[in-house]
C-alpha atoms as a PDB file:
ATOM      1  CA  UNK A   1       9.122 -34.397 -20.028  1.00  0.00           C
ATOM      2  CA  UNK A   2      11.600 -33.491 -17.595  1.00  0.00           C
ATOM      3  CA  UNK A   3      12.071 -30.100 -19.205  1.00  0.00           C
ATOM      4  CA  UNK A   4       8.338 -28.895 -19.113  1.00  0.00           C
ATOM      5  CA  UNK A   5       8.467 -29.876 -15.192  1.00  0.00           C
ATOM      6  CA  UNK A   6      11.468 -27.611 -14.688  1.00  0.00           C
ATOM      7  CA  UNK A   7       9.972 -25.083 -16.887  1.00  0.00           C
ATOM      8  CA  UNK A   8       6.630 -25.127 -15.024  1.00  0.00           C
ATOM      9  CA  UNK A   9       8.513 -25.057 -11.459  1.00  0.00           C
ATOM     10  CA  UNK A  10      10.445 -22.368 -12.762  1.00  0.00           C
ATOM     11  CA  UNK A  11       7.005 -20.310 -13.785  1.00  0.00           C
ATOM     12  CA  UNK A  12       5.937 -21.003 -10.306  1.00  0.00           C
ATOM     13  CA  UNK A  13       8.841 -19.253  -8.372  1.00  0.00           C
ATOM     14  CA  UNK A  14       7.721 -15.629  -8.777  1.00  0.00           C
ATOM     15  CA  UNK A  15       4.409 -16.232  -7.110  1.00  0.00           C
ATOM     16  CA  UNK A  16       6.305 -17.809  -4.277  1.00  0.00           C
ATOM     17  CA  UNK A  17       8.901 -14.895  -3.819  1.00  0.00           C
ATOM     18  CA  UNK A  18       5.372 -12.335  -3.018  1.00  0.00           C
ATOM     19  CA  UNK A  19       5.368 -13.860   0.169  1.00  0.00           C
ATOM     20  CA  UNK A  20       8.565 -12.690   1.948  1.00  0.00           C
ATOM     21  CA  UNK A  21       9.479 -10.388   4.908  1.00  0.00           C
ATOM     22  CA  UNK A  22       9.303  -7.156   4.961  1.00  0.00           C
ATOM     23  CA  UNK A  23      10.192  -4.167   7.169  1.00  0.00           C
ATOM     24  CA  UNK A  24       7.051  -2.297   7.900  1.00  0.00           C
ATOM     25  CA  UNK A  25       7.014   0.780  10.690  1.00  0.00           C
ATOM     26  CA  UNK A  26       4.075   2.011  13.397  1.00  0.00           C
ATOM     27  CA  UNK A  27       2.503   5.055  11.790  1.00  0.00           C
ATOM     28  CA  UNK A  28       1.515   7.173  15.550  1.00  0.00           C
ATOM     29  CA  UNK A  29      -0.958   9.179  13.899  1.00  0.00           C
ATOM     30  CA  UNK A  30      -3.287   5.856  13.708  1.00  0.00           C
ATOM     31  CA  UNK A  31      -2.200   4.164  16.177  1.00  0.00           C
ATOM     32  CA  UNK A  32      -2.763   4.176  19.865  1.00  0.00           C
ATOM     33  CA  UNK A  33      -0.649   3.074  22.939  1.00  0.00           C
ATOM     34  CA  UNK A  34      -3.084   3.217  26.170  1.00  0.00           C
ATOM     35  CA  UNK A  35      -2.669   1.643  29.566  1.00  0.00           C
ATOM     36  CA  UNK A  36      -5.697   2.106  32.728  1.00  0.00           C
ATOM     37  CA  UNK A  37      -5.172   1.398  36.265  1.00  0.00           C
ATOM     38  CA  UNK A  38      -7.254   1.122  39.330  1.00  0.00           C
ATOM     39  CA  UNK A  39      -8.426   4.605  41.030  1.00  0.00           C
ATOM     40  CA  UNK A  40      -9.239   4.820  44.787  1.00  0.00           C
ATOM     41  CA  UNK A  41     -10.872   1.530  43.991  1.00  0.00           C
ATOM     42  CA  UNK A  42     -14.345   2.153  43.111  1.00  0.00           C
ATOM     43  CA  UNK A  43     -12.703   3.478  39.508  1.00  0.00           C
ATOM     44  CA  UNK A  44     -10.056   2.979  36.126  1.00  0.00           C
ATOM     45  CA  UNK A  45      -7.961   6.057  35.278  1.00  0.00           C
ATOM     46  CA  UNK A  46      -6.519   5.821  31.693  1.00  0.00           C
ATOM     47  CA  UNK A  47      -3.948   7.365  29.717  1.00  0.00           C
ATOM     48  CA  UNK A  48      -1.589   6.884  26.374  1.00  0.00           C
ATOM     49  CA  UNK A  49       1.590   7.592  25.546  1.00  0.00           C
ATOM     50  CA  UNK A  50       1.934  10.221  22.444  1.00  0.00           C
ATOM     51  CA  UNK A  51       5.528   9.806  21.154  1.00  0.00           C
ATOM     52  CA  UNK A  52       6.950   6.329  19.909  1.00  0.00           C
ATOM     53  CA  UNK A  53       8.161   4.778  17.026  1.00  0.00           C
ATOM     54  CA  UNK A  54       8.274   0.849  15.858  1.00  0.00           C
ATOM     55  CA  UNK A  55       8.884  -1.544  13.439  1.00  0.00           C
ATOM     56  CA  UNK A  56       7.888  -4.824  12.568  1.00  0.00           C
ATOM     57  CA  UNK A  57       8.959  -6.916  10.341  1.00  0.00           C
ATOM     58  CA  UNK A  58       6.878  -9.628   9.302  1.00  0.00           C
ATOM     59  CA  UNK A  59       5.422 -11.675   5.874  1.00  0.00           C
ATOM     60  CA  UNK A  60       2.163 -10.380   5.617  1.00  0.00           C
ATOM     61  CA  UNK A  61       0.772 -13.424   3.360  1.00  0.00           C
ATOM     62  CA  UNK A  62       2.192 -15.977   5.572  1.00  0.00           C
ATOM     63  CA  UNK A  63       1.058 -14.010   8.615  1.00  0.00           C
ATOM     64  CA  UNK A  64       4.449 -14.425  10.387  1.00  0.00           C
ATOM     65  CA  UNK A  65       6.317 -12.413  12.147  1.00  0.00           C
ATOM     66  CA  UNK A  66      10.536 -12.411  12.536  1.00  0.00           C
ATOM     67  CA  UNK A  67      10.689  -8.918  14.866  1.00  0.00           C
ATOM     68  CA  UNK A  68       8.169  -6.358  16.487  1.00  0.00           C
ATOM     69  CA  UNK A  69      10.186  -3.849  18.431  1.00  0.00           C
ATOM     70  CA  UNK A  70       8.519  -0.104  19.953  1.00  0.00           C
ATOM     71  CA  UNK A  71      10.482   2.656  22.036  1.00  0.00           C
ATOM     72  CA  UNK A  72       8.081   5.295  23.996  1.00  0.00           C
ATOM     73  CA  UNK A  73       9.302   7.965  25.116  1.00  0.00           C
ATOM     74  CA  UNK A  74       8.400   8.139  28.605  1.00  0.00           C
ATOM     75  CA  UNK A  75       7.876  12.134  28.956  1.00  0.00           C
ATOM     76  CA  UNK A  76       4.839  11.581  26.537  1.00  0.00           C
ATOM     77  CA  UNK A  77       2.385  10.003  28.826  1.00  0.00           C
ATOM     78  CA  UNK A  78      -0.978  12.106  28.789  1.00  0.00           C
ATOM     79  CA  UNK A  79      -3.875  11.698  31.650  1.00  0.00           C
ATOM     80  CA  UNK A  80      -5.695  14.677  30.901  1.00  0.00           C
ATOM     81  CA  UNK A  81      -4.831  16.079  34.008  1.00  0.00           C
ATOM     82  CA  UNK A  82      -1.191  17.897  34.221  1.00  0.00           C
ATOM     83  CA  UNK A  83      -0.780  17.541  37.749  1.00  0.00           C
ATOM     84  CA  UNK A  84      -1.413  13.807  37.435  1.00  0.00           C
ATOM     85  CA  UNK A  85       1.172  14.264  34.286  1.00  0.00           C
ATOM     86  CA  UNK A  86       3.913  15.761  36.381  1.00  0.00           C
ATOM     87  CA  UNK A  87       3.501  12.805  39.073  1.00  0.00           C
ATOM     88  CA  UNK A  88       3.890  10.195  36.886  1.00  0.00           C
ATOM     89  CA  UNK A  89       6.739  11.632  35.253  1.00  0.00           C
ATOM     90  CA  UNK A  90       8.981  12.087  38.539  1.00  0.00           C
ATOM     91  CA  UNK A  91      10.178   9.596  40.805  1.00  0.00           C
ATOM     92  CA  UNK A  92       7.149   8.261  42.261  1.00  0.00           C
ATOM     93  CA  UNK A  93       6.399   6.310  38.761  1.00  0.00           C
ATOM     94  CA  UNK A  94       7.704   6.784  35.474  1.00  0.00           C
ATOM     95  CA  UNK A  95      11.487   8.842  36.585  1.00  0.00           C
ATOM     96  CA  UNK A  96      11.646   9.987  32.769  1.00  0.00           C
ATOM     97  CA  UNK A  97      14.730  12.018  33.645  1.00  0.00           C
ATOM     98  CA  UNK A  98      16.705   9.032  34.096  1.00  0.00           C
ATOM     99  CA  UNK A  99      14.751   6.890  32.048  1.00  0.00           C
ATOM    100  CA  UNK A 100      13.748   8.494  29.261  1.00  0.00           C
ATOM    101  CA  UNK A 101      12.793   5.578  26.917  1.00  0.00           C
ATOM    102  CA  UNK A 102      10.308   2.454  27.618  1.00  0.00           C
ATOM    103  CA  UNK A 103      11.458  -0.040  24.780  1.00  0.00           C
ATOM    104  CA  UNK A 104       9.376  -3.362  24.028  1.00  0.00           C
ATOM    105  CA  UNK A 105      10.988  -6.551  21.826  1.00  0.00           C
ATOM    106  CA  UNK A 106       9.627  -9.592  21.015  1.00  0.00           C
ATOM    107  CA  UNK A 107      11.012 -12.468  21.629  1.00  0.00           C
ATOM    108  CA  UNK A 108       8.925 -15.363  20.752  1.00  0.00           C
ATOM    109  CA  UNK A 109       5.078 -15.655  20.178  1.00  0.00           C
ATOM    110  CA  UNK A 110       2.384 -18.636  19.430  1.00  0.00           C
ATOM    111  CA  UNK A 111      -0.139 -18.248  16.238  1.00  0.00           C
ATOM    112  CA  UNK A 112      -3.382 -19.720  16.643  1.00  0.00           C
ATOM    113  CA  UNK A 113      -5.439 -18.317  13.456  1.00  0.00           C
ATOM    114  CA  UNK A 114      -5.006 -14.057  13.258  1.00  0.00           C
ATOM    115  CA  UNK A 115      -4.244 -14.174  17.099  1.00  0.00           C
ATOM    116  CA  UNK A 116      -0.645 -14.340  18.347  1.00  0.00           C
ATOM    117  CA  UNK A 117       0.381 -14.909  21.992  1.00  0.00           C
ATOM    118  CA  UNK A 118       3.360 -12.351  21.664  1.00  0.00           C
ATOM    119  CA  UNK A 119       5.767 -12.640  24.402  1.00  0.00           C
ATOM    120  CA  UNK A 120       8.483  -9.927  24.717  1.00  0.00           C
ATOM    121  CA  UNK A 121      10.883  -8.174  26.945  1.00  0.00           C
ATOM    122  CA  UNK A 122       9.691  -4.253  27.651  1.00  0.00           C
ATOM    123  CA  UNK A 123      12.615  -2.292  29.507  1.00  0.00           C
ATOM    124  CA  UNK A 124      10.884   0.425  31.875  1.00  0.00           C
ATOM    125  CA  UNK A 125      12.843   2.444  34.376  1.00  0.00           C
ATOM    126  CA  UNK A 126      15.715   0.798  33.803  1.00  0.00           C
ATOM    127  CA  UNK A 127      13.610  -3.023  34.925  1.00  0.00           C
ATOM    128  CA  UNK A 128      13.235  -5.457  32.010  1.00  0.00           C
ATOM    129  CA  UNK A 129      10.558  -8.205  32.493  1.00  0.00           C
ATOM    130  CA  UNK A 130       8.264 -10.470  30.181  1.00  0.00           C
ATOM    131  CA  UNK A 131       5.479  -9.397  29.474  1.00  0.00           C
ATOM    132  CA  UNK A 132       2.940 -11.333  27.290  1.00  0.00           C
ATOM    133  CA  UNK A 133       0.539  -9.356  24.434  1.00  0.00           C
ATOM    134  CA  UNK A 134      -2.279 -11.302  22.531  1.00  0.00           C
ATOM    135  CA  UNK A 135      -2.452  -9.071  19.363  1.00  0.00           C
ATOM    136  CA  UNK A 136      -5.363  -9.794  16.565  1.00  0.00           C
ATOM    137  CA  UNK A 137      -3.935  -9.407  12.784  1.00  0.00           C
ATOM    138  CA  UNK A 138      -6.535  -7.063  11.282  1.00  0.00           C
ATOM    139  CA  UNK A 139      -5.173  -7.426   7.756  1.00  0.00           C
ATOM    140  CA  UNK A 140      -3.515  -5.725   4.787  1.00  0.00           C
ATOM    141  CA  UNK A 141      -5.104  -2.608   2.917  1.00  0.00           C
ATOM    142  CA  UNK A 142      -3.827  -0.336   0.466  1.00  0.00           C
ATOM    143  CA  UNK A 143      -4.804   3.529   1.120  1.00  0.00           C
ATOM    144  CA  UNK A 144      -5.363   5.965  -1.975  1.00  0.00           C
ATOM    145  CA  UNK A 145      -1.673   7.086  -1.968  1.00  0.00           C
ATOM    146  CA  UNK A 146      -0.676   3.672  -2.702  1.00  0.00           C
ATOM    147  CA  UNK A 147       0.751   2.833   0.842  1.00  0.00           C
ATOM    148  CA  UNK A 148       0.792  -1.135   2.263  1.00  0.00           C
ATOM    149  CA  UNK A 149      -0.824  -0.670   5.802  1.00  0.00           C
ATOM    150  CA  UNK A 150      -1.243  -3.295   7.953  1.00  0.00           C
ATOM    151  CA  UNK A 151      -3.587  -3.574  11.600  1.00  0.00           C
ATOM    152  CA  UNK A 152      -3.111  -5.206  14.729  1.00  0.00           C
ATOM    153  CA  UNK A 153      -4.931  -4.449  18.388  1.00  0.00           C
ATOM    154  CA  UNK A 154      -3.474  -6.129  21.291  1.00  0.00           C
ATOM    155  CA  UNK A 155      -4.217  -6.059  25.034  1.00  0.00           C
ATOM    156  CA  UNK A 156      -1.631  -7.601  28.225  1.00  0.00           C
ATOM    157  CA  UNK A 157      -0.748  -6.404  31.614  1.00  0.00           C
ATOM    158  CA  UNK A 158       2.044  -5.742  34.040  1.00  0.00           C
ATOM    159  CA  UNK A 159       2.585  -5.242  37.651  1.00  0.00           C
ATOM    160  CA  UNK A 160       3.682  -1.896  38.505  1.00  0.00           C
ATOM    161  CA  UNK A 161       5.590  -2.961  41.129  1.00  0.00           C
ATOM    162  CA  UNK A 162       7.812  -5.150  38.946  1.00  0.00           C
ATOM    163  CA  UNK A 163       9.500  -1.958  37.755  1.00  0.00           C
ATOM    164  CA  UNK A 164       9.996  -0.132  40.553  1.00  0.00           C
ATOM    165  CA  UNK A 165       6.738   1.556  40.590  1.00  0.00           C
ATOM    166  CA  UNK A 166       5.823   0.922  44.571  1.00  0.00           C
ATOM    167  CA  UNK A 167       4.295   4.629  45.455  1.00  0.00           C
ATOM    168  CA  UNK A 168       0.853   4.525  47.038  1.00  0.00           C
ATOM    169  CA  UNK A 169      -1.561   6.051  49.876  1.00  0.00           C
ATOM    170  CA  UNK A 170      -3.907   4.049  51.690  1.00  0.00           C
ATOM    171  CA  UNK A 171      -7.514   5.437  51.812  1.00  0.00           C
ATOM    172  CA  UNK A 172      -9.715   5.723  55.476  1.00  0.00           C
ATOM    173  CA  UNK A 173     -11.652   2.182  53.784  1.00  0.00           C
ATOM    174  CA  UNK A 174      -8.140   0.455  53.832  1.00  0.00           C
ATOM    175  CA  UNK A 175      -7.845   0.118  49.942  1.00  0.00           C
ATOM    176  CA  UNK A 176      -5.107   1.990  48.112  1.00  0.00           C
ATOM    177  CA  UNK A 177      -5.347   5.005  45.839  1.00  0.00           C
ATOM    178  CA  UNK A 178      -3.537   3.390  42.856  1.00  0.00           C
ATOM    179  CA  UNK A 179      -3.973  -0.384  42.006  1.00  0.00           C
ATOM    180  CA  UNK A 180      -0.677  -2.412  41.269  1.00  0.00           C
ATOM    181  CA  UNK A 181      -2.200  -3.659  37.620  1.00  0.00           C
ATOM    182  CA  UNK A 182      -1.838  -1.566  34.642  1.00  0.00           C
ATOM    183  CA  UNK A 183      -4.011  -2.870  31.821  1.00  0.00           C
ATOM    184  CA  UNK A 184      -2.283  -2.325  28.402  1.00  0.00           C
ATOM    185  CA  UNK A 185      -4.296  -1.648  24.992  1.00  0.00           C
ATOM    186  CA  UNK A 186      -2.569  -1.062  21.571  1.00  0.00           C
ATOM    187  CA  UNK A 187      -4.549  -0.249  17.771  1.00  0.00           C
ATOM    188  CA  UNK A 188      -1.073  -0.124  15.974  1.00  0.00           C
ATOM    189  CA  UNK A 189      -1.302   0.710  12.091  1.00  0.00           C
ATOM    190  CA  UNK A 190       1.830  -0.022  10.257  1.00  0.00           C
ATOM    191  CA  UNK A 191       3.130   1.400   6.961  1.00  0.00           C
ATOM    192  CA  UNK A 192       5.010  -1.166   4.593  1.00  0.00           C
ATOM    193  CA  UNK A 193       8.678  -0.142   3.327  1.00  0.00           C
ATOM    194  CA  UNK A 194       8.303   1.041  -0.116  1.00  0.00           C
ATOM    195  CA  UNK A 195      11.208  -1.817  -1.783  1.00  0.00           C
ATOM    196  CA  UNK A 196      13.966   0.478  -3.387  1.00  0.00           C
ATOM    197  CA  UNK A 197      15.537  -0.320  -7.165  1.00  0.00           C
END
């Protein structure tokens, strides 16, 4: 008796090794990092960010995660507009000379479902604060050249100001051109690490 429990444990342990951790990394050509910001007010300005790279590691079936790290490189930002481009790359915002690199880690986050309360430490102009992400699991697909992709979208905020960011005018109405909130929004599609014999 005892043997046919071992045996039937033992048939049981490759369906349990499926669900492990694996390394899977942001694929930028379907994924987007955007941010907005109060205009003069009465408006949002947007924008994204055009070069980065990420990984995540996480168990997909268990829909847990042990590390989600990005770096951006900061020259990338895009507005649309070069002369917006060039003033958020100098001194006045971004300083991408001296701080080439925005770099986000995660340090701990809640599950509640396929949302996450993701709370990690992003490193901007040299400044590293919290800030908090809630990110919706999309799910797992395979695409037609037999990739593992995975989905996520999440949306936070930060305080410009916390990072050094203090440049502003003040309009004839009193309010300021450029609002201290940034508003951040990420569709991040991730390509599982093919496993290697």
């Amino acid at each position: 008796m005892q043997r046919i429990v071992m045996v039937s444990l033992l048939g049981l342990l490759p369906l349990s090794a499926e669900a492990e951790t694996a390394r899977w990394t942001i694929d930028p050509d379907h994924s987007v990092i955007e941010f907005r910001v109060t205009h003069m007010v009465v408006s949002k300005t947007s924008g994204r960010f055009l070069d980065y790279q990420g990984v995540v590691e996480m168990d997909a079936d268990a829909k847990t995660f042990k590390t989600i790290e990005a770096t951006i490189k900061a020259e990338s930002i895009n507005t649309n507009q070069d002369k917006r481009d060039m003033h958020l790359r100098n001194t006045d915002f971004l300083d991408v000379k001296q701080f080439p690199t925005i770099t986000y880690k995660m340090k701990n986050y809640q599950k509640q479902g396929d949302s996450y309360t993701v709370v990690g430490e992003l490193t901007l102009r040299g400044l590293t604060k919290a800030v908090t992400l809630n990110v919706i699991f999309n799910g797992v697909a395979k695409d037609p050249w037999g990739n593992t992709r995975a989905g996520f979208s999440a949306d936070g905020k930060l305080n410009r100001k916390d990072f050094g960011m203090v440049w502003n005018k003040t309009l004839d109405t009193g309010g300021l051109v450029v609002g201290d909130e940034v508003q951040i929004h990420l569709d991040i599609e991730c390509i599982k690490a093919q496993k290697t014999s």
